[in-house]
N, C-alpha and C. Protein backbone atom coordinates (compact mmCIF):
# COMPACT_ATOMS: atom_id res chain seq x y z
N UNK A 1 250.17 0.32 83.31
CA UNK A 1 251.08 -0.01 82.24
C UNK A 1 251.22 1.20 81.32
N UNK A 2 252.16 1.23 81.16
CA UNK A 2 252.65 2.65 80.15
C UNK A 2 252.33 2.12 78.50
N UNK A 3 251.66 3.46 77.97
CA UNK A 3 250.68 3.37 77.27
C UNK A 3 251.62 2.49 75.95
N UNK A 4 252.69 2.96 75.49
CA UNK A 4 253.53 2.21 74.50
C UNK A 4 253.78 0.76 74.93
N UNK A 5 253.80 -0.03 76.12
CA UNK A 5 254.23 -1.27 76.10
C UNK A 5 252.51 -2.05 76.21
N UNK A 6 251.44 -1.02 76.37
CA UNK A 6 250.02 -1.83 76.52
C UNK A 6 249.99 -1.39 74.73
N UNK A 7 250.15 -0.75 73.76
CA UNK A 7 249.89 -0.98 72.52
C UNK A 7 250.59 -1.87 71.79
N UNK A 8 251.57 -2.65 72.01
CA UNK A 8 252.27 -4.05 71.69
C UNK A 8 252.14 -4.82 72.43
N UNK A 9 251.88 -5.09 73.75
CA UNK A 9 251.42 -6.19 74.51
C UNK A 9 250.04 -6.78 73.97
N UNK A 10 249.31 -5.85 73.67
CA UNK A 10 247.96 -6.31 73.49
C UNK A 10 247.51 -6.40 71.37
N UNK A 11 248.46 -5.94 70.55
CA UNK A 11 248.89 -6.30 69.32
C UNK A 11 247.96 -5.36 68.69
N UNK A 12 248.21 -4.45 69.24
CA UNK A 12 247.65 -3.62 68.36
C UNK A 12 248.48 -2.54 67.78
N UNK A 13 249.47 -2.87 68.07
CA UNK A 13 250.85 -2.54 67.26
C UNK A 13 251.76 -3.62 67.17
N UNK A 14 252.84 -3.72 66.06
CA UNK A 14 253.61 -4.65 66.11
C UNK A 14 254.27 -4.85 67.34
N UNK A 15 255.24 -3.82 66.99
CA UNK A 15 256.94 -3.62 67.87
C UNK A 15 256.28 -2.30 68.97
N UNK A 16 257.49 -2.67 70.21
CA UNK A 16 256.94 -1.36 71.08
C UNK A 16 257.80 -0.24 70.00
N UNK A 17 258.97 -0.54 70.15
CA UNK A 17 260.00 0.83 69.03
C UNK A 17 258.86 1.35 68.06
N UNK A 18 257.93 0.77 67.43
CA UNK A 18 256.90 1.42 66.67
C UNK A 18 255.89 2.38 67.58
N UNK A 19 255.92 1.80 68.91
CA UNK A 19 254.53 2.66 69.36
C UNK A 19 255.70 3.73 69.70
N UNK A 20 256.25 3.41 70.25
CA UNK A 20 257.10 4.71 71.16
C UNK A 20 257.12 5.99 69.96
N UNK A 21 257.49 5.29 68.91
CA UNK A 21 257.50 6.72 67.60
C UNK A 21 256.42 6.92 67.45
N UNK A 22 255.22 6.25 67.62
CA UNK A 22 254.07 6.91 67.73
C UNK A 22 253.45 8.07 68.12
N UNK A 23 254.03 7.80 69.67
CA UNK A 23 253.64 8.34 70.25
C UNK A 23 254.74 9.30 71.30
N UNK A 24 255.60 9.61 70.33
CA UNK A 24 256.42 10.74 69.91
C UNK A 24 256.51 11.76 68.75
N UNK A 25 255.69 11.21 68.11
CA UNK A 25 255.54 11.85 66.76
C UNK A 25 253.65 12.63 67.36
N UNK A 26 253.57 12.11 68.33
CA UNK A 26 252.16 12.77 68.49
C UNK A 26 250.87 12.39 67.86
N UNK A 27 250.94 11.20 67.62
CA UNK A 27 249.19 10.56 66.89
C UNK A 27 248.42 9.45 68.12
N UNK A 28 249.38 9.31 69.13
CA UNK A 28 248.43 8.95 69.72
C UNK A 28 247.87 9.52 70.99
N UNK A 29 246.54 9.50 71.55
CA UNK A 29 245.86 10.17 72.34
C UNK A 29 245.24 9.26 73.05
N UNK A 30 245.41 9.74 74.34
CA UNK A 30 244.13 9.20 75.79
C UNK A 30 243.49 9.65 76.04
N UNK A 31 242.28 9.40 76.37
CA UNK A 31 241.40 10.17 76.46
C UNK A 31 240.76 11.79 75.91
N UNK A 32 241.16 11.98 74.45
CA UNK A 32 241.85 13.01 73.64
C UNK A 32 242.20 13.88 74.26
N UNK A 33 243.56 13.29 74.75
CA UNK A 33 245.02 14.08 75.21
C UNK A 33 245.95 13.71 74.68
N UNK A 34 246.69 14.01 73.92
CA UNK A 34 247.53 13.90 73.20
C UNK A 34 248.96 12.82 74.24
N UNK A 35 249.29 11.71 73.88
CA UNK A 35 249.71 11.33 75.08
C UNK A 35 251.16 11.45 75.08
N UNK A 36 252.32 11.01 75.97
CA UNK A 36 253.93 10.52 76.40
C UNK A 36 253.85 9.48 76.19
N UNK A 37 255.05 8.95 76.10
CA UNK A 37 255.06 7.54 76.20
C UNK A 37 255.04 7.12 77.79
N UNK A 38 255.01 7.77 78.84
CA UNK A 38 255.27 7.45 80.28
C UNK A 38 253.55 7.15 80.84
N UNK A 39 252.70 8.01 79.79
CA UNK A 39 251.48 8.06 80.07
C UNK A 39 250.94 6.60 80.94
N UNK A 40 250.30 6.10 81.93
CA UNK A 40 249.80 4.94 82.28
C UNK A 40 248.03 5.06 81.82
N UNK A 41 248.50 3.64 81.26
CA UNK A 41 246.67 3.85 80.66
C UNK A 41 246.05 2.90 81.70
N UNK A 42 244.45 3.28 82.00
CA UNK A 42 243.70 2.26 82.99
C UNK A 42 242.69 1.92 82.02
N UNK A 43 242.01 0.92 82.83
CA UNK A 43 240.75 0.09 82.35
C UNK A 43 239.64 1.01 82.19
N UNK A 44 238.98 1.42 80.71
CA UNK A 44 238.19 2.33 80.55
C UNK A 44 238.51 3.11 79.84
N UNK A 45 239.92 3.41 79.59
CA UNK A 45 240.13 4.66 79.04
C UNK A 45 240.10 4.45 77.30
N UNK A 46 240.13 5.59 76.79
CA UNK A 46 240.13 5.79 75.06
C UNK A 46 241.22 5.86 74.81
N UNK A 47 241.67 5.06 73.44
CA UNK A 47 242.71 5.52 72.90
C UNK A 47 242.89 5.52 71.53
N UNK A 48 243.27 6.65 70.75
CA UNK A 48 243.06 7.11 69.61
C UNK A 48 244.33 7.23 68.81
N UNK A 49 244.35 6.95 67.77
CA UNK A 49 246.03 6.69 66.76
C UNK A 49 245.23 7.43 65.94
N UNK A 50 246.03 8.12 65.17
CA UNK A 50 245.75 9.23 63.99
C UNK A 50 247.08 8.52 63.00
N UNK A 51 246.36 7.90 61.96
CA UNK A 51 246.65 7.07 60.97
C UNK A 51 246.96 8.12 60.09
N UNK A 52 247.72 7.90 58.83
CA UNK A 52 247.78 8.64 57.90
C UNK A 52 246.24 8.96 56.98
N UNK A 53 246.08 7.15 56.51
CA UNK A 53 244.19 6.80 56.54
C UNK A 53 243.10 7.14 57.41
N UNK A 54 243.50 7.79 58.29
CA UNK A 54 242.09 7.77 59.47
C UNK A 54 242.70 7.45 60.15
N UNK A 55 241.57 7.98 61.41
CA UNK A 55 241.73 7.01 62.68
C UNK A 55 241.33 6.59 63.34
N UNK A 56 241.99 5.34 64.35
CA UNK A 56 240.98 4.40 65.09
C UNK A 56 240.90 4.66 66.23
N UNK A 57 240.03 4.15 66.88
CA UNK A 57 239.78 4.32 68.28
C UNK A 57 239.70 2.28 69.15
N UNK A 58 240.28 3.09 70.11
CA UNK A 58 240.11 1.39 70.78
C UNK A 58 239.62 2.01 72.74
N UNK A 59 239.10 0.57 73.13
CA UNK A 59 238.75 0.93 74.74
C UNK A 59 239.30 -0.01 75.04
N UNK A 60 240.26 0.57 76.38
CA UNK A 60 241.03 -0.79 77.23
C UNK A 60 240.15 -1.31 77.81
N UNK A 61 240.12 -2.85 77.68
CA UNK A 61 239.26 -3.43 78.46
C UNK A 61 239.92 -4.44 80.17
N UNK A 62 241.05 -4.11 79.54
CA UNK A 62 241.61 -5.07 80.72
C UNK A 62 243.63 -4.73 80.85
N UNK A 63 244.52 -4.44 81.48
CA UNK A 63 245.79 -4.53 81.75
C UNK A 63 246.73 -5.94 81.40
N UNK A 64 247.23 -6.26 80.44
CA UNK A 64 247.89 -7.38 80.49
C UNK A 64 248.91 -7.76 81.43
N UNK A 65 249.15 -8.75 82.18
CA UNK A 65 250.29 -8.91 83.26
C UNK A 65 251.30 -9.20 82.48
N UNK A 66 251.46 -9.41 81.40
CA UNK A 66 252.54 -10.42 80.36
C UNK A 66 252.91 -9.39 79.92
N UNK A 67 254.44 -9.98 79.22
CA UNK A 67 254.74 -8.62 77.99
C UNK A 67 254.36 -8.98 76.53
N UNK A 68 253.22 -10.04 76.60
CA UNK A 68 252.72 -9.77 75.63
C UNK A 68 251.77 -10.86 75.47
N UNK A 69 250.56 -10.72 74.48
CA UNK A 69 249.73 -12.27 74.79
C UNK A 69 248.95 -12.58 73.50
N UNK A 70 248.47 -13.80 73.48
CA UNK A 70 248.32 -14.84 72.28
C UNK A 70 247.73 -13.28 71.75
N UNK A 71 247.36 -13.34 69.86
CA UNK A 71 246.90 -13.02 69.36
C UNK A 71 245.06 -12.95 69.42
N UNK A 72 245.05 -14.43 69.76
CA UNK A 72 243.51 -14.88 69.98
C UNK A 72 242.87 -14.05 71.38
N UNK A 73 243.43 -13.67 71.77
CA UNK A 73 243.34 -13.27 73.53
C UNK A 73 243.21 -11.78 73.27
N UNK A 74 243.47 -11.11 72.32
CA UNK A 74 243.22 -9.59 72.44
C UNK A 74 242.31 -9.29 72.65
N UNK A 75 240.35 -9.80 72.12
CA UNK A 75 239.58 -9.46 72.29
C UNK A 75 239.11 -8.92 73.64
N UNK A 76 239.83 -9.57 74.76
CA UNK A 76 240.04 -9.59 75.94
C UNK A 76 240.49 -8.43 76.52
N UNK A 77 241.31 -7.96 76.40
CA UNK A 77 241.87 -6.84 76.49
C UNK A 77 241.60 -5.43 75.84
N UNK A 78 241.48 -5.83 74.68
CA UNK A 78 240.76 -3.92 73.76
C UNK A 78 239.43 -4.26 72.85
N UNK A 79 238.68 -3.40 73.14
CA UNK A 79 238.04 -3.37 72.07
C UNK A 79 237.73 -2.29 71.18
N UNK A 80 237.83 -2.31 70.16
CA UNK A 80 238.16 -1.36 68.74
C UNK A 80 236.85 -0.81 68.50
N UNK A 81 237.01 0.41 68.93
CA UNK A 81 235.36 1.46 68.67
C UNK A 81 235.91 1.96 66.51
N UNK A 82 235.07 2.28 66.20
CA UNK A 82 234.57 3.07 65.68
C UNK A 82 235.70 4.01 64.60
């Protein structure tokens, strides 16, 4: 799954149109690589947003098949390092 539709599928962004400027504007990173939006992220990998405040880090834990899923269900899918 391409890294902008797994950061709104899994709600850790609102809107995809938000990640895509994200990560066109260059704050977000895989595996600190600065990523595309074409980037495909797998199970395991890091991914890092450079906030204006800081930034977070999350680990994919799982690929969503949906284009998008309950709120309650994220834990499932990422978990937020550090």
């Amino acid at each position: 799954m391409r890294i902008d539709k797994w950061l709104s599928a899994t709600n850790v962004v609102k809107r995809r149109t938000i990640a895509t400027d994200m990560v066109k504007n260059g704050v977000v990173f895989v595996n600190d690589i600065q990523s595309k939006a074409s980037k495909n992220v797998a199970v395991g990998d890091r991914i890092r947003i450079e906030y204006l405040k800081g930034a977070k880090s999350y680990r994919v834990l799982a690929i969503p098949a949906t284009k998008s899923i309950p709120k309650t269900h994220k834990d499932q899918y990422v978990e937020e390092l550090s």
